[in-house]
Protein backbone atom coordinates (compact mmCIF):
# COMPACT_ATOMS: atom_id res chain seq x y z
CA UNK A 1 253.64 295.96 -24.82
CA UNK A 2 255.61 294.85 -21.45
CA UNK A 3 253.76 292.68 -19.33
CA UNK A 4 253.23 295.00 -16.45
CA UNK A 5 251.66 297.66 -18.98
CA UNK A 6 249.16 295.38 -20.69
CA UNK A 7 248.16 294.08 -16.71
CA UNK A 8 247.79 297.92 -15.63
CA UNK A 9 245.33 298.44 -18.47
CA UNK A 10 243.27 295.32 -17.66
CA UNK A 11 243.14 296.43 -13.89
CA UNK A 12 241.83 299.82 -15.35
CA UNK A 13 239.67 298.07 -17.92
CA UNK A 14 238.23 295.92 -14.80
CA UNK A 15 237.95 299.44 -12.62
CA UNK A 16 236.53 301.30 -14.94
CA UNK A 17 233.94 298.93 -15.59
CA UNK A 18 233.05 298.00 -12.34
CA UNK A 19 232.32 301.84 -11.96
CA UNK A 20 230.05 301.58 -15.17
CA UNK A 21 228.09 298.83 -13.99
CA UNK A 22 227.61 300.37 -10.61
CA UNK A 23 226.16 303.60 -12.03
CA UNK A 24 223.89 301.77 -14.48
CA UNK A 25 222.42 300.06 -11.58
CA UNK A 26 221.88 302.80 -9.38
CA UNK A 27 220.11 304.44 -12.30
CA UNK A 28 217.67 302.01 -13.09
CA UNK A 29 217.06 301.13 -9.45
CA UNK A 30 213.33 302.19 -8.49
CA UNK A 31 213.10 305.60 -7.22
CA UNK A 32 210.62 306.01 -4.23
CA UNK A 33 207.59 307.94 -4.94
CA UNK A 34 207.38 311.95 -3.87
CA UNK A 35 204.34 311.51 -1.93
CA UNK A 36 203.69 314.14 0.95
CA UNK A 37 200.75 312.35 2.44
CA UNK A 38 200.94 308.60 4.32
CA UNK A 39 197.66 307.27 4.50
CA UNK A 40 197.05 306.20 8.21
CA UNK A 41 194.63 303.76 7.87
CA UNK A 42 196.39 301.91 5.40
CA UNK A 43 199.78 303.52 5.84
CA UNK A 44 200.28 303.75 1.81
CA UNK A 45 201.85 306.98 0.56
CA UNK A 46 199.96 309.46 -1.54
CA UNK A 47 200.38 312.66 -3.62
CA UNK A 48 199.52 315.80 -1.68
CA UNK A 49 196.05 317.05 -2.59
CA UNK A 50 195.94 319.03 -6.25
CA UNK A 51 199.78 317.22 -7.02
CA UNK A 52 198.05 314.94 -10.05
CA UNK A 53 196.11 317.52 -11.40
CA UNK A 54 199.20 320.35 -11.20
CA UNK A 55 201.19 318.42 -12.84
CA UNK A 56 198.82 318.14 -16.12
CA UNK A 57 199.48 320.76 -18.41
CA UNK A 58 195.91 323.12 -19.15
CA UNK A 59 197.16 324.32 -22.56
CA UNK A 60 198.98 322.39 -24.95
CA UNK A 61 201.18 323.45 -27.58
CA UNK A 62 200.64 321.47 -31.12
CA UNK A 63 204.79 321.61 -30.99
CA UNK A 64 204.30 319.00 -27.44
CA UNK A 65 202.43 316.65 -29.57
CA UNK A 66 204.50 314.05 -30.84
CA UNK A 67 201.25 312.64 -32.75
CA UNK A 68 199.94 315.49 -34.54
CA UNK A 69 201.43 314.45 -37.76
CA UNK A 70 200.09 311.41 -38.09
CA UNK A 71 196.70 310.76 -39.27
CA UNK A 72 194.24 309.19 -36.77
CA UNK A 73 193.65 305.85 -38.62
CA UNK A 74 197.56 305.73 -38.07
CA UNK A 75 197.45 306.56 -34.57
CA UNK A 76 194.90 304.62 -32.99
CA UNK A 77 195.55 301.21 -35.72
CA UNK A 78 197.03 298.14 -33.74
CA UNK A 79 200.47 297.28 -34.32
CA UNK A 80 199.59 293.65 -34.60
CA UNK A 81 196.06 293.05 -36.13
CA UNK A 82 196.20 289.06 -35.50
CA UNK A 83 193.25 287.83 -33.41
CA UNK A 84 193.37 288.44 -29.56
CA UNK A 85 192.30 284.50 -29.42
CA UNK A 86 196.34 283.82 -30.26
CA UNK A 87 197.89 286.35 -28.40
CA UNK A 88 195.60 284.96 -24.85
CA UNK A 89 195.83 281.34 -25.86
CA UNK A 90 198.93 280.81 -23.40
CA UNK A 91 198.46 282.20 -19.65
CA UNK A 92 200.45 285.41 -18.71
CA UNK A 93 201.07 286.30 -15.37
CA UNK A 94 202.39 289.11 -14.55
CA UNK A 95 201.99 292.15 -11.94
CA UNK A 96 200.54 295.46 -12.68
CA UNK A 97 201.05 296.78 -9.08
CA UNK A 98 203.92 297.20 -6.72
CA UNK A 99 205.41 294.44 -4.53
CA UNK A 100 203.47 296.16 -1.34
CA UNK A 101 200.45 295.92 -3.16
CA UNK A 102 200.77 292.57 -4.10
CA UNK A 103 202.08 291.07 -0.64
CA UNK A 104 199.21 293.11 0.68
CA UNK A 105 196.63 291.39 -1.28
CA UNK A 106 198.29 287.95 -0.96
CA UNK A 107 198.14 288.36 2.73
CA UNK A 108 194.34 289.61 3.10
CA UNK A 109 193.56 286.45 1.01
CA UNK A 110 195.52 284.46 3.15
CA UNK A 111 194.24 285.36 6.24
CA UNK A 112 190.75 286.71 5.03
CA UNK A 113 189.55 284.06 2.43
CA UNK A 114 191.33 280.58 1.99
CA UNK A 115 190.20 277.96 4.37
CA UNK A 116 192.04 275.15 5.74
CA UNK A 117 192.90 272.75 2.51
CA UNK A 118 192.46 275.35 -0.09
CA UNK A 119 195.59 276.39 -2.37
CA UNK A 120 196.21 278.67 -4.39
């Protein structure tokens, strides 16, 4: 191929990626929750009143049930049965909660329960 071709399909190659990466991380960026109701004590956002329980289905068809072929000693059996002792030997730390939730809590025991000298 001439030069200028195989360098026009490279530029494309670079475009057209750059575009690809761009929508993956738009996708996977977190989405803000639908909440109607801000708190104003706390100021955190919450699901209108009866949103949680409207969204549960009251009926379920066996067809929804991606489980109901398998046996229950198949269902509820761990995937790894080595001891729990092994698996908690080593410390994990990770979050469970948003960032506001956590810089909320850091701050409260910050300001509300360390004393001068303590660490954490």
């Amino acid at each position: 191929l001439p030069i200028s071709t195989t360098s026009n399909q490279q530029q494309r190659r670079q475009f057209l990626s750059s575009i690809s990466t761009s929508i993956i991380i738009q996708s996977l960026a977190t989405q803000p929750a639908n909440a109607a109701i801000r708190d104003p004590k706390t100021g955190i956002l919450l699901p209108s009143v009866g949103e949680i329980e409207s969204s549960i289905p009251q009926t379920w068809d066996e067809d929804d049930n991606p489980f109901a072929s398998l046996s229950e000693s198949v269902s509820f059996s761990r995937l790894d049965a080595s001891d729990d002792k092994i698996f908690y030997a080593e410390p994990r730390f990770v979050e469970h909660v948003d960032q506001q939730a956590v810089d909320s809590i850091t701050s409260y025991v910050s300001d509300s329960l360390l004393q001068n000298g303590d660490s954490v």
